[in-house]
C-alpha atoms as a PDB file:
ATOM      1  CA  UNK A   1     -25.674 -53.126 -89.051  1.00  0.00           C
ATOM      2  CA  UNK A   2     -23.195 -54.785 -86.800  1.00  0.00           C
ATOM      3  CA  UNK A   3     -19.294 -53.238 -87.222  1.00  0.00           C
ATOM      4  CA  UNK A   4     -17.169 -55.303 -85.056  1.00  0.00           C
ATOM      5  CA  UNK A   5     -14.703 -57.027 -86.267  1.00  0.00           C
ATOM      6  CA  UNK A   6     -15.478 -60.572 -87.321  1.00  0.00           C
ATOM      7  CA  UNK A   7     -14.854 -63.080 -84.355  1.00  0.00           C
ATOM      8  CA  UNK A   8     -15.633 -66.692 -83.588  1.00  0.00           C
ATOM      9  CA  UNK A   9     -18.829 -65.875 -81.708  1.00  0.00           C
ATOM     10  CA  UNK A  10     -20.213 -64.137 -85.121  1.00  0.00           C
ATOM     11  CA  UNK A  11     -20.056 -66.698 -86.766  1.00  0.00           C
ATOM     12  CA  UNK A  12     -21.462 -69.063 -84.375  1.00  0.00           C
ATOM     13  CA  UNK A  13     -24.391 -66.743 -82.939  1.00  0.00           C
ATOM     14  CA  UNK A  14     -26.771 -68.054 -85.248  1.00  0.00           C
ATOM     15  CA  UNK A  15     -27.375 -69.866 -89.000  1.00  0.00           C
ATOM     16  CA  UNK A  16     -26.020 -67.764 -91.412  1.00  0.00           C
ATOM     17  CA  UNK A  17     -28.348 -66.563 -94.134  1.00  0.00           C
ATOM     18  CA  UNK A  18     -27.439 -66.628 -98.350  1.00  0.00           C
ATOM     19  CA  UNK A  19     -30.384 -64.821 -99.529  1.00  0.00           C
ATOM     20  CA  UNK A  20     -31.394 -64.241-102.352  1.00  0.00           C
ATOM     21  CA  UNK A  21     -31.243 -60.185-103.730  1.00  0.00           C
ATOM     22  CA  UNK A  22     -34.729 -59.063-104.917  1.00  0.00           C
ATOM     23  CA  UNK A  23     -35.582 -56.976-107.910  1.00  0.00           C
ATOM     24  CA  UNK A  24     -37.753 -55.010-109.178  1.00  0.00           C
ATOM     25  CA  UNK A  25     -38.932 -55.675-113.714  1.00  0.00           C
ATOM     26  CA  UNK A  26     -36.197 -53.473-115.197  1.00  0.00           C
ATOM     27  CA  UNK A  27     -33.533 -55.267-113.418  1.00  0.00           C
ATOM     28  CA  UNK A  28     -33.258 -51.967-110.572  1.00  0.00           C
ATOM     29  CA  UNK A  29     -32.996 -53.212-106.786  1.00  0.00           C
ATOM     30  CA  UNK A  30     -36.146 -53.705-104.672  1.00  0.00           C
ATOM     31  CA  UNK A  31     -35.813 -52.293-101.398  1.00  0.00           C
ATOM     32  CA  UNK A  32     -39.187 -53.368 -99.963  1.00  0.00           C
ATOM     33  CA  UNK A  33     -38.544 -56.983-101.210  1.00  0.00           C
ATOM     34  CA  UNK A  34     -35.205 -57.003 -99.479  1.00  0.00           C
ATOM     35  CA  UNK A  35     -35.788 -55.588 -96.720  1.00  0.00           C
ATOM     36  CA  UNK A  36     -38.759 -57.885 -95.961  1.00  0.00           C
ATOM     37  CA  UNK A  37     -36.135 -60.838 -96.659  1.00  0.00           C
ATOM     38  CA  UNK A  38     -34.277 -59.355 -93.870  1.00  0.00           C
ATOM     39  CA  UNK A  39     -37.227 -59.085 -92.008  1.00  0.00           C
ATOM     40  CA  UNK A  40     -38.349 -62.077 -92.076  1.00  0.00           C
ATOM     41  CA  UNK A  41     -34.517 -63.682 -90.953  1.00  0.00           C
ATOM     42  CA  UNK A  42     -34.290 -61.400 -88.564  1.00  0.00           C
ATOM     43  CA  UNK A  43     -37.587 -62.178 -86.531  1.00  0.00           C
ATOM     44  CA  UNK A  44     -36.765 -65.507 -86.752  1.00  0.00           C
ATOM     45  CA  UNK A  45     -33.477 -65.218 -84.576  1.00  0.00           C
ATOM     46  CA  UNK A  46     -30.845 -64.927 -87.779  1.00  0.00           C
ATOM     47  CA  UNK A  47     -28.306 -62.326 -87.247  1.00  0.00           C
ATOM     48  CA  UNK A  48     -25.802 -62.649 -90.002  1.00  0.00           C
ATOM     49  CA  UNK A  49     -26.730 -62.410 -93.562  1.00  0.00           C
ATOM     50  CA  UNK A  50     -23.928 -63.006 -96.375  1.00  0.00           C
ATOM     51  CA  UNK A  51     -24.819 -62.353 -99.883  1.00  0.00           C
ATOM     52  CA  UNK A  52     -23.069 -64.606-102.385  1.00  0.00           C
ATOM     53  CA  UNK A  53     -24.563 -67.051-105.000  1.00  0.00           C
ATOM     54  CA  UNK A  54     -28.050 -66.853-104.132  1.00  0.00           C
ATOM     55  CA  UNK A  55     -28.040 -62.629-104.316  1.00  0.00           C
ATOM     56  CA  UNK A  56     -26.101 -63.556-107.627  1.00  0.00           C
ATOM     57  CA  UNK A  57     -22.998 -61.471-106.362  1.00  0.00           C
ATOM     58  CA  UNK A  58     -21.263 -63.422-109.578  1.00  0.00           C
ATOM     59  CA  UNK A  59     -22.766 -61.251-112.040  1.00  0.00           C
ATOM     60  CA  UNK A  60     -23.198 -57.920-110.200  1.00  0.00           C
ATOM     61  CA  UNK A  61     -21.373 -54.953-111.796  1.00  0.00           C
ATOM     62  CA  UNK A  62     -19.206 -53.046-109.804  1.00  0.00           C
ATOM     63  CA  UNK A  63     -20.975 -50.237-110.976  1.00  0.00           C
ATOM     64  CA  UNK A  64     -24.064 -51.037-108.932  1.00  0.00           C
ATOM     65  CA  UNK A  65     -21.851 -52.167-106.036  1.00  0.00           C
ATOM     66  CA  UNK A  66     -22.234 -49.185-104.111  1.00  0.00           C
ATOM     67  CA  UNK A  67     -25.852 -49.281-104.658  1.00  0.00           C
ATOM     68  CA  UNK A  68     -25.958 -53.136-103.469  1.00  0.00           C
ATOM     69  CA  UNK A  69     -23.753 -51.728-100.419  1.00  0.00           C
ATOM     70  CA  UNK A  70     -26.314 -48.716 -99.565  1.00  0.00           C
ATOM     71  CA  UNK A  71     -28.888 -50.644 -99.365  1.00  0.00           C
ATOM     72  CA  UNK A  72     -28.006 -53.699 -97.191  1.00  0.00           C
ATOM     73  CA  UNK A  73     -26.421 -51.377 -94.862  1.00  0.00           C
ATOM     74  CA  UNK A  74     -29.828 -49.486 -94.594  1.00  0.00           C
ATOM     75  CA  UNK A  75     -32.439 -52.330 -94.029  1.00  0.00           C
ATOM     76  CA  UNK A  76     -30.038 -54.572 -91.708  1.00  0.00           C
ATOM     77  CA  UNK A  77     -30.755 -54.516 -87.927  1.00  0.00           C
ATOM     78  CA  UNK A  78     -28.061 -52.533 -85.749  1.00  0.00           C
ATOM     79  CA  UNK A  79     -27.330 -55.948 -84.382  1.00  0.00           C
ATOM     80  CA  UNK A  80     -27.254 -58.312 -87.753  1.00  0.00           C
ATOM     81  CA  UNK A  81     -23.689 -58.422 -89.408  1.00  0.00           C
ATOM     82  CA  UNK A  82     -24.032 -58.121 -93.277  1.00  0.00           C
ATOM     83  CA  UNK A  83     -21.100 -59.778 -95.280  1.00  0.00           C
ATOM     84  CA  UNK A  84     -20.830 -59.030 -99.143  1.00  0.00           C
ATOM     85  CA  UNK A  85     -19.313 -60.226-101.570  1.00  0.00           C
ATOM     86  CA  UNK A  86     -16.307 -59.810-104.248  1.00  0.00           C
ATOM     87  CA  UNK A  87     -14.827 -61.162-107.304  1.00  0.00           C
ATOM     88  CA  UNK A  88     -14.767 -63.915-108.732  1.00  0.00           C
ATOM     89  CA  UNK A  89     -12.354 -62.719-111.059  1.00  0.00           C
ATOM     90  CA  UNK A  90      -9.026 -60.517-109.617  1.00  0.00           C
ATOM     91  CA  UNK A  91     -10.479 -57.615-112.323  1.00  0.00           C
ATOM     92  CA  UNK A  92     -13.601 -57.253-110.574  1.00  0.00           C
ATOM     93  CA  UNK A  93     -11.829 -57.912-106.970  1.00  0.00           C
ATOM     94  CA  UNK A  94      -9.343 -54.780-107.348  1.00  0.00           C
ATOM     95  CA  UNK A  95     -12.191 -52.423-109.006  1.00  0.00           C
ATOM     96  CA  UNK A  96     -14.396 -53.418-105.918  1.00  0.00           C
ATOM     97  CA  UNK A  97     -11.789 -52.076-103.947  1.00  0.00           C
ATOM     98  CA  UNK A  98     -12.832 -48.291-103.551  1.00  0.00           C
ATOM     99  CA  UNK A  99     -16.023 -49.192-103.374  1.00  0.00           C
ATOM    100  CA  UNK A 100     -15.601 -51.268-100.146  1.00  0.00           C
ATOM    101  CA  UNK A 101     -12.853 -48.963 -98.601  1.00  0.00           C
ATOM    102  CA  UNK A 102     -14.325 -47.145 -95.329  1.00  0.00           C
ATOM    103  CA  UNK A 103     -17.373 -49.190 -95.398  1.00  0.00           C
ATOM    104  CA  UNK A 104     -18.197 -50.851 -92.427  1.00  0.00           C
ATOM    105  CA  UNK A 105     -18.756 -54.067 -93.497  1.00  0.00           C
ATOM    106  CA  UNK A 106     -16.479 -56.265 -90.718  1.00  0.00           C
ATOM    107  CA  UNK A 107     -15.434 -58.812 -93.806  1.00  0.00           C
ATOM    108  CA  UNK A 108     -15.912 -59.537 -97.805  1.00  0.00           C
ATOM    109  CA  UNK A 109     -16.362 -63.182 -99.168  1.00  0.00           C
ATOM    110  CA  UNK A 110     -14.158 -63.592-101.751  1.00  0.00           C
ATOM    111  CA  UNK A 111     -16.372 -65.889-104.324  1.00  0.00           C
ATOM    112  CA  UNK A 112     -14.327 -68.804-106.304  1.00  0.00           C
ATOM    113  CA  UNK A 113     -13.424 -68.072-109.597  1.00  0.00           C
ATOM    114  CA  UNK A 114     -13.625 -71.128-112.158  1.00  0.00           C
ATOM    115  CA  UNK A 115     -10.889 -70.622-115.144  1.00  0.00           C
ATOM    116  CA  UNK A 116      -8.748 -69.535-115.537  1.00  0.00           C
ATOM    117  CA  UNK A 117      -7.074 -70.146-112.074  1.00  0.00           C
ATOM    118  CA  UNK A 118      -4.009 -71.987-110.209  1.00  0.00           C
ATOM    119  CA  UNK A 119      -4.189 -72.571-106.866  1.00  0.00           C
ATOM    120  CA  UNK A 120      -1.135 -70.343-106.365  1.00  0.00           C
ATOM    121  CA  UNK A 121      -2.276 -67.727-107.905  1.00  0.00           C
ATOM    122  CA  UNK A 122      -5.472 -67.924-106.336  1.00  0.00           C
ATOM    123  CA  UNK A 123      -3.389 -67.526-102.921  1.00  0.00           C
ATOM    124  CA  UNK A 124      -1.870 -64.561-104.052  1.00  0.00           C
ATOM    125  CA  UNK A 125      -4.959 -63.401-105.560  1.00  0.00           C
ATOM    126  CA  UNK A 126      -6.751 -63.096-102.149  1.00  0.00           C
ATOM    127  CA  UNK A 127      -3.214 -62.186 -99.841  1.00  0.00           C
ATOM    128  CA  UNK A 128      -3.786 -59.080-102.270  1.00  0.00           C
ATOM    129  CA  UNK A 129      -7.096 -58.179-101.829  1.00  0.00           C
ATOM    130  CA  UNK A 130      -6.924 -58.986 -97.930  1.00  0.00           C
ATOM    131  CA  UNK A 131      -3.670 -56.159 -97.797  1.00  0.00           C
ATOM    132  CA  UNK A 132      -5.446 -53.461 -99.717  1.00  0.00           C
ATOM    133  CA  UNK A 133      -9.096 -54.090 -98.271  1.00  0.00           C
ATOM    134  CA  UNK A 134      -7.091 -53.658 -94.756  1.00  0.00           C
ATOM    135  CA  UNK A 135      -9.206 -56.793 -93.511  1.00  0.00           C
ATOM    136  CA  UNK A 136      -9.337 -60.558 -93.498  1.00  0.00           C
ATOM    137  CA  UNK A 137     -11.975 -62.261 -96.007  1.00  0.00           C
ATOM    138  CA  UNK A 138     -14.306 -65.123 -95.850  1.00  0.00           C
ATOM    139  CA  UNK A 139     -12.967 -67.682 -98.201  1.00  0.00           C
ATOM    140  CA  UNK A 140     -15.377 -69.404-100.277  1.00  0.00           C
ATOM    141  CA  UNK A 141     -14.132 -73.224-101.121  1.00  0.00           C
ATOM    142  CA  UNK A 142     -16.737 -74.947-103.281  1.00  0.00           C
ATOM    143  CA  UNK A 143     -14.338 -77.585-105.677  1.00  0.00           C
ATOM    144  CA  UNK A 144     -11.366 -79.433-105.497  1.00  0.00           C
ATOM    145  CA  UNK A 145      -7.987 -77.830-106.476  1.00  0.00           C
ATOM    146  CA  UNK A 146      -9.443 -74.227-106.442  1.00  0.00           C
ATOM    147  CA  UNK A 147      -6.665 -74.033-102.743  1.00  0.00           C
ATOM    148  CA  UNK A 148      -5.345 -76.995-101.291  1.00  0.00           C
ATOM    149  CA  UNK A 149      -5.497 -77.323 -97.770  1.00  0.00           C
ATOM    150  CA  UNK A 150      -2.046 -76.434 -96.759  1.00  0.00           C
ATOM    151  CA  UNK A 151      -2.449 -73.319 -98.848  1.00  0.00           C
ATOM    152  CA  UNK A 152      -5.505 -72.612 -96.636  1.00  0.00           C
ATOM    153  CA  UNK A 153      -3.556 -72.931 -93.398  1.00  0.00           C
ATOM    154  CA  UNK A 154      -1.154 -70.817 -94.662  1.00  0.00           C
ATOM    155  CA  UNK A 155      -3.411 -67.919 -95.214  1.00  0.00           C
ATOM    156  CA  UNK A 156      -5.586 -68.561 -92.186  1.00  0.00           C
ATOM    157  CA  UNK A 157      -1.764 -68.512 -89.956  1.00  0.00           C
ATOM    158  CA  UNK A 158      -0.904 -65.036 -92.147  1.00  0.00           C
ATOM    159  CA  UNK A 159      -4.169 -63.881 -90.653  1.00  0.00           C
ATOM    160  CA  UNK A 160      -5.989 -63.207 -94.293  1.00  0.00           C
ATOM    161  CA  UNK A 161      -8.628 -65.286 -93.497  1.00  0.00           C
ATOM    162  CA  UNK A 162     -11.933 -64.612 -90.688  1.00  0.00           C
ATOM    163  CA  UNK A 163     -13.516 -67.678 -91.972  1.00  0.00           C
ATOM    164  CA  UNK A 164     -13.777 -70.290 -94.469  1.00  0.00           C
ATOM    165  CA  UNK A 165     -17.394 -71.462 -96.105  1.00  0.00           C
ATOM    166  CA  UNK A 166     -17.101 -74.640 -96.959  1.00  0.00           C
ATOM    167  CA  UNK A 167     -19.189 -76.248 -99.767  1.00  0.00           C
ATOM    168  CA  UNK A 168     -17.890 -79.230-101.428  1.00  0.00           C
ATOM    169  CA  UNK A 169     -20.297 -80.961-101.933  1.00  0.00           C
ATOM    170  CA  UNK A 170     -19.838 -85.432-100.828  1.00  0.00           C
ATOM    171  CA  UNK A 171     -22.370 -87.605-101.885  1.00  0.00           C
ATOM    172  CA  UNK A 172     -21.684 -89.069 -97.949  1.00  0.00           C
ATOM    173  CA  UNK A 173     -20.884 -85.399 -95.699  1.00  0.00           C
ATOM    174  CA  UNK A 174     -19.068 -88.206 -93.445  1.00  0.00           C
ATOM    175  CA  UNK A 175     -16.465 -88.918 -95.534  1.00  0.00           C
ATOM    176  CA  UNK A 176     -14.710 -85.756 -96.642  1.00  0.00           C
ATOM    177  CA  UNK A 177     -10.865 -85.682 -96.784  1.00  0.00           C
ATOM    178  CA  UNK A 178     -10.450 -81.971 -98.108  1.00  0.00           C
ATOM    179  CA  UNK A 179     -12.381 -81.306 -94.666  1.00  0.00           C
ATOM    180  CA  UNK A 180     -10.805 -84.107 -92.718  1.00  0.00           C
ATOM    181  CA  UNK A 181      -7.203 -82.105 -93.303  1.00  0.00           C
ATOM    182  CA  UNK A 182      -8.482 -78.795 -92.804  1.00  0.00           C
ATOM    183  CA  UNK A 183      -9.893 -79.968 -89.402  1.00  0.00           C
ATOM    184  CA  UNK A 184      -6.247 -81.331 -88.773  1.00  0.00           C
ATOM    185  CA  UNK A 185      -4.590 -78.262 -90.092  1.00  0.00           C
ATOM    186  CA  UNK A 186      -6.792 -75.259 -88.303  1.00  0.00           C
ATOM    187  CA  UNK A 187      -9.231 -74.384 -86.055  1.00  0.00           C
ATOM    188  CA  UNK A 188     -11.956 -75.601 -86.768  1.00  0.00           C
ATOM    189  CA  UNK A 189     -14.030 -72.672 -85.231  1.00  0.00           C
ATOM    190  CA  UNK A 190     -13.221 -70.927 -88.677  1.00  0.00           C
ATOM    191  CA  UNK A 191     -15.029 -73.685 -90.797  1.00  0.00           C
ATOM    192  CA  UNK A 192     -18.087 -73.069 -91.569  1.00  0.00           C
ATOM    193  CA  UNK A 193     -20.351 -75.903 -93.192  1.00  0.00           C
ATOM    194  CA  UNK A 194     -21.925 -73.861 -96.165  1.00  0.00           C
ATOM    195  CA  UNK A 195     -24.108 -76.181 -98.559  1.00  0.00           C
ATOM    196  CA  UNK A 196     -27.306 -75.534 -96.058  1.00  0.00           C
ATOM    197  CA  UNK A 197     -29.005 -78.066 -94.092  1.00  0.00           C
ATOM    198  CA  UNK A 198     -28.303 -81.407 -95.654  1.00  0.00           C
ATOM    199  CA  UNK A 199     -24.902 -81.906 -94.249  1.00  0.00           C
ATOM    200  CA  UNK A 200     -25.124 -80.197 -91.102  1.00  0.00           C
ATOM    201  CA  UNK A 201     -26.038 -83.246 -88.510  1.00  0.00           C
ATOM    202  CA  UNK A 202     -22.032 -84.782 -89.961  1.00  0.00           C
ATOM    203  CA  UNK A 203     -20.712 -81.391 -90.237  1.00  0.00           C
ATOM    204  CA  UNK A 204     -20.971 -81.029 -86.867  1.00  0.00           C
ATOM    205  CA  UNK A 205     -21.116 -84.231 -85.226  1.00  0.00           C
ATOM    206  CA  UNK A 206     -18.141 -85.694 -87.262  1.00  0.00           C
ATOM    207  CA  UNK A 207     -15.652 -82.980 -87.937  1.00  0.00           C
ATOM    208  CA  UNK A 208     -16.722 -80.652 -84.664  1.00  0.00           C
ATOM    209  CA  UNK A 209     -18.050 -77.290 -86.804  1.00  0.00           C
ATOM    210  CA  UNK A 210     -19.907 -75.262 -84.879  1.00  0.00           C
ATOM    211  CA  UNK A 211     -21.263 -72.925 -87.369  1.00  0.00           C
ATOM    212  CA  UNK A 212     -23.447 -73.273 -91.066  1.00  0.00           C
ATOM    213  CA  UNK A 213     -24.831 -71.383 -93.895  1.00  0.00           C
ATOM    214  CA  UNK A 214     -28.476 -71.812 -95.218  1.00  0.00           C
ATOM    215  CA  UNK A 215     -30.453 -70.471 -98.607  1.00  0.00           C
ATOM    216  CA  UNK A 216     -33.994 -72.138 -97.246  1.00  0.00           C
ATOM    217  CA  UNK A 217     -33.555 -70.219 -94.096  1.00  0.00           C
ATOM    218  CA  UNK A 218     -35.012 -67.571 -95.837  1.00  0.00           C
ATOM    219  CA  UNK A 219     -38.504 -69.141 -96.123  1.00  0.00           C
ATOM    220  CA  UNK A 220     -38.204 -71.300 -92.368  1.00  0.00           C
ATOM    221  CA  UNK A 221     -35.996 -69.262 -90.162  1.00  0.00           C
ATOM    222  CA  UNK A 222     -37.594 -70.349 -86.900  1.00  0.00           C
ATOM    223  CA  UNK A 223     -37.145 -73.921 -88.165  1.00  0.00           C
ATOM    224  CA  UNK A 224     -33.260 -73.359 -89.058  1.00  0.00           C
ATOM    225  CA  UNK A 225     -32.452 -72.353 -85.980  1.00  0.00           C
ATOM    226  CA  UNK A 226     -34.150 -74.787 -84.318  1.00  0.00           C
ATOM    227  CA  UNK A 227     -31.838 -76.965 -86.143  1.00  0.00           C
ATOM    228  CA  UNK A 228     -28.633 -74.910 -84.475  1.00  0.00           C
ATOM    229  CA  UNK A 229     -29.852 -75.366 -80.845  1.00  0.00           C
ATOM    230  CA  UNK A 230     -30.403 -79.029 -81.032  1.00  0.00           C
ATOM    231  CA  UNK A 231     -26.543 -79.442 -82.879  1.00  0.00           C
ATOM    232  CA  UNK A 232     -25.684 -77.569 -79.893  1.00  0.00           C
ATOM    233  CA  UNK A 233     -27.391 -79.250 -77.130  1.00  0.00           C
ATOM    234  CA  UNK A 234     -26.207 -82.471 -78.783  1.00  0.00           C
ATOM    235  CA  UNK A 235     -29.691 -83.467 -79.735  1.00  0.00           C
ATOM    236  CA  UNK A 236     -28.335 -85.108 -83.594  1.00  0.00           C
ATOM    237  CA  UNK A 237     -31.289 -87.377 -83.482  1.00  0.00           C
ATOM    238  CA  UNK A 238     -33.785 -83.611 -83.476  1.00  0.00           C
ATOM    239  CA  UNK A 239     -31.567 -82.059 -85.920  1.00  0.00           C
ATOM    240  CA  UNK A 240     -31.990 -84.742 -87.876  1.00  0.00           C
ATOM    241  CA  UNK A 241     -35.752 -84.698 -87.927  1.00  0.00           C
ATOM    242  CA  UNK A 242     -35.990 -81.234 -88.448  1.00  0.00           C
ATOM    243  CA  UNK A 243     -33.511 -81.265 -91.205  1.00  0.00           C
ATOM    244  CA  UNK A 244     -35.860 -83.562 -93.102  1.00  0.00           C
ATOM    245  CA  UNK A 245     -38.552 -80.518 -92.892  1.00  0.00           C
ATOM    246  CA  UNK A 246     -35.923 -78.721 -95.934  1.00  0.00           C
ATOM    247  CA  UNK A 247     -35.331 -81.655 -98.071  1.00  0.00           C
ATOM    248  CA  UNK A 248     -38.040 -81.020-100.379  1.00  0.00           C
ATOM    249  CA  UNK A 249     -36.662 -77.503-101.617  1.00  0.00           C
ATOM    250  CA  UNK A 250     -32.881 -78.836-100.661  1.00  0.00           C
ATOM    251  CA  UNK A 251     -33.263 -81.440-102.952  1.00  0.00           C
ATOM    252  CA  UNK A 252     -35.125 -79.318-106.096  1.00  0.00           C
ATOM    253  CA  UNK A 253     -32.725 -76.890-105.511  1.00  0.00           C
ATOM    254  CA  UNK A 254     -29.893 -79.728-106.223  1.00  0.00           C
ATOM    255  CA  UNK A 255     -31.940 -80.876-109.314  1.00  0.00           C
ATOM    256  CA  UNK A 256     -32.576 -77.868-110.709  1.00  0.00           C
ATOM    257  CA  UNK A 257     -30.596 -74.780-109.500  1.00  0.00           C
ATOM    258  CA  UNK A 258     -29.928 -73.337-105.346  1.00  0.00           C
ATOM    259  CA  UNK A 259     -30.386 -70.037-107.108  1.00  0.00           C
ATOM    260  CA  UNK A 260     -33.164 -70.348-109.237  1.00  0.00           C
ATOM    261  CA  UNK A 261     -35.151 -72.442-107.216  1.00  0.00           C
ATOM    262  CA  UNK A 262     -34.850 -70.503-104.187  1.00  0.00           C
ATOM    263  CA  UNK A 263     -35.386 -67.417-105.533  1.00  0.00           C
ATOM    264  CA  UNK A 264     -38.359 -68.761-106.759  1.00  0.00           C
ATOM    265  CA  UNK A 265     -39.532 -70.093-103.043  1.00  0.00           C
ATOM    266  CA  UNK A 266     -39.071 -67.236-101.643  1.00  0.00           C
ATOM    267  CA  UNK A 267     -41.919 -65.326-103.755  1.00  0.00           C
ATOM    268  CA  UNK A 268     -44.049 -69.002-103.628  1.00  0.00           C
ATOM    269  CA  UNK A 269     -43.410 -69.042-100.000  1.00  0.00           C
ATOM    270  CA  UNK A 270     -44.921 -65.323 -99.080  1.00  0.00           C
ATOM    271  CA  UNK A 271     -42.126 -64.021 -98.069  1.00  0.00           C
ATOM    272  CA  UNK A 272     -41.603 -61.548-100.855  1.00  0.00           C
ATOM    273  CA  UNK A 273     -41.170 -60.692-104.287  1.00  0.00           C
ATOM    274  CA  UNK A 274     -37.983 -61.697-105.608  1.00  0.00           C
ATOM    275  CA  UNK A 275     -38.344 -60.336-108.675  1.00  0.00           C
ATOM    276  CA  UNK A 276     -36.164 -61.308-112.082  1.00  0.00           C
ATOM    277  CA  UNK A 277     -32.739 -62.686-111.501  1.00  0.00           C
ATOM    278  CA  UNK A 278     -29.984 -60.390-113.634  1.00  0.00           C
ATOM    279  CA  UNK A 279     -28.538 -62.205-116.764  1.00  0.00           C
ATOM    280  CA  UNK A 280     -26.638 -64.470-117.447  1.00  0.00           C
ATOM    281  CA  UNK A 281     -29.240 -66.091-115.152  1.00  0.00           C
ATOM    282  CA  UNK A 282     -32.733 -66.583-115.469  1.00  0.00           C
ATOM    283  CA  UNK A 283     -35.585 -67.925-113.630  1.00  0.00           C
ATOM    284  CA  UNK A 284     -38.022 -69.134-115.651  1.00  0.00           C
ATOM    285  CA  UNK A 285     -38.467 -72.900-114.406  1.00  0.00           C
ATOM    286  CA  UNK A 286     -40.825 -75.033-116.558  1.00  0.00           C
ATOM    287  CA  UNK A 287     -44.613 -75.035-115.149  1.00  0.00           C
ATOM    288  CA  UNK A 288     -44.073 -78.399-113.625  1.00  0.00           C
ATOM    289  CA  UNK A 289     -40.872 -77.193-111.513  1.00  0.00           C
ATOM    290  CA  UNK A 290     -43.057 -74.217-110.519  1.00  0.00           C
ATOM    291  CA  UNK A 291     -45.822 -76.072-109.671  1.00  0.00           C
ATOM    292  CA  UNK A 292     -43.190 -78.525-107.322  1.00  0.00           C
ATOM    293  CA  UNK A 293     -41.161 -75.842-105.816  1.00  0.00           C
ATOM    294  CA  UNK A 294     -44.249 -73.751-104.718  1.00  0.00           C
ATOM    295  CA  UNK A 295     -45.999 -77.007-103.479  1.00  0.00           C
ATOM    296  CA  UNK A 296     -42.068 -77.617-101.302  1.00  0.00           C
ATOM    297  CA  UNK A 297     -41.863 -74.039-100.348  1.00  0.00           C
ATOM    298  CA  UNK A 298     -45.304 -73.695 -98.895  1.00  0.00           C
ATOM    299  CA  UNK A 299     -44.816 -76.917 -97.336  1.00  0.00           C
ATOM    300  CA  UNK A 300     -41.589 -75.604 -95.525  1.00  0.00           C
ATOM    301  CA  UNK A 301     -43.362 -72.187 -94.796  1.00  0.00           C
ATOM    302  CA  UNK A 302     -46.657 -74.302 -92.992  1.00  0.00           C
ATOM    303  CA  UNK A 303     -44.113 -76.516 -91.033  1.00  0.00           C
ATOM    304  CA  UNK A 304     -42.166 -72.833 -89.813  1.00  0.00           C
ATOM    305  CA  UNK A 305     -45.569 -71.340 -89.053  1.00  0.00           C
ATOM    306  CA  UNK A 306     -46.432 -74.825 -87.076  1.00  0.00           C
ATOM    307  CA  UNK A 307     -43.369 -74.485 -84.790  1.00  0.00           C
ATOM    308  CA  UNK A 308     -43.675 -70.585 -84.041  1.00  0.00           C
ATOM    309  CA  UNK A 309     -47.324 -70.873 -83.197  1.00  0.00           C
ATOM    310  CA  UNK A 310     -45.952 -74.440 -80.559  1.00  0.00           C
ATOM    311  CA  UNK A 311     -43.100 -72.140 -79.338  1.00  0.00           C
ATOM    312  CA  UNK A 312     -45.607 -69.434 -78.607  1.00  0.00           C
ATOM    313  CA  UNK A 313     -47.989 -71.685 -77.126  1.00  0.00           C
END
């Protein structure tokens, strides 16, 4: 597992990875089906892997933290950087504390509480954390009023923050204002578009990120990152087309559930065996939303196996 300390060429090095966190009937972790998630990422060029919604981080007891912690640091490559997660609530953020303390996990997304919070509060909240952890976190902006943007700033200037995953989600990624005054208000090296590869092309091309987060890189890594080197060779118009390859599972995973559906790909895909998702969460879909998210995932998996074998060629 990579140590360093997080910079602006970790985040930028390649997509970074949300995956899902296998496991096994009775609810216990599966190594083998994590570490073949891993795998599979990191043969197809991924090097940094943060575990948030999709590994259901939201519902993980601190109790099996450790356990979580063990095991990510054992199957990651001594080059891929690993980011966990805490919270949402300040409860579980201050018990994760020892847990996390002379780990060497470079940063810790801090994931957005719902209610009750003020956006104050939610500042001091994470200036907290930040001061006993000893490190800056990833912030984790997915609504409106959770932090304002000047409340941002302030944290990034105070140096709490070593990036920001951004995932509100626009109906047109173009016109964002939240983003717009971020852009205006920091560098924009620490923004990182996080709602996968729908909004990428704008992400980049309109507000100048240089960096994104991806769930369905998990079952078309290759094809992710081929996304990344045509942003950054300027290509929009390849991007583009290649972005259209994820739409299928992009857009079940909007109708349905990015959790549920992907963790449901990634099995359906042959990657590996996800396993049961931990309550409150479950992932029984309805046979017809099986039937279309295996039909999109093995779709996405031929198209990834189609480009590796041209690449090869």
């Amino acid at each position: 597992m990579k140590k360093t300390p997080v910079e602006f060429k970790d985040l930028e090095r390649s997509v970074i990875a949300v995956p899902p966190l296998a496991r096994l009937t009775d609810l216990s972790l599966c190594g083998k089906g994590n570490a073949k998630i891993v795998e599979t990422l990191e043969r197809g060029g991924v090097r940094s892997l943060m575990y948030g919604g999709n590994a259901n981080f939201y519902h993980l007891p601190t109790s099996e933290l450790a356990r979580v912690l063990d095991l990510l640091e054992e199957i990651a490559g001594e080059d891929t950087w690993v980011l966990p997660s805490a919270g949402p609530d300040y409860g579980r953020l201050i018990d994760s504390l020892p847990v996390f303390k002379g780990r060497d996990f470079p940063s810790v997304m801090v994931l957005p509480a719902l209610f009750p919070t003020t956006i104050a509060g939610v500042a001091t909240g994470i200036r907290r954390f930040s001061d006993a952890l000893g490190k800056p976190v990833i912030l984790y902006l997915k609504r409106e009023g959770y932090l304002g943007a000047r409340d941002v700033a302030s944290l990034v200037n105070d140096g709490y923050v070593a990036g920001i995953k951004y995932a509100i989600v626009r109906e047109n990624p173009s016109q964002d204002g939240v983003l717009s005054e971020l852009c205006d208000l920091i560098d924009k090296r620490f923004i990182i578009s996080g709602i996968g590869e729908r909004p990428v092309v704008e992400h980049w091309r309109d507000f100048g990120l240089r960096s994104f987060t991806s769930g369905s890189v998990c079952v078309a890594p290759r094809l992710s990152e081929a996304i990344l080197a045509a942003l950054r060779s300027g290509n929009y118009s390849a991007a583009q087309n290649i972005v259209q390859l994820f739409l299928l599972i992009e857009d079940l995973r909007d109708e349905i559930s990015p959790m549920r559906v992907l963790h449901c790909a990634v099995r359906e895909a042959g990657v590996a065996d996800s396993g049961p998702l931990t309550p409150l969460v479950d992932e029984c879909l309805a046979e017809a939303q099986c039937e279309r998210v295996r039909a999109a995932a093995q779709s996405l998996r031929a198209a990834e196996q189609a480009y590796a074998n041209l690449v090869a060629a």
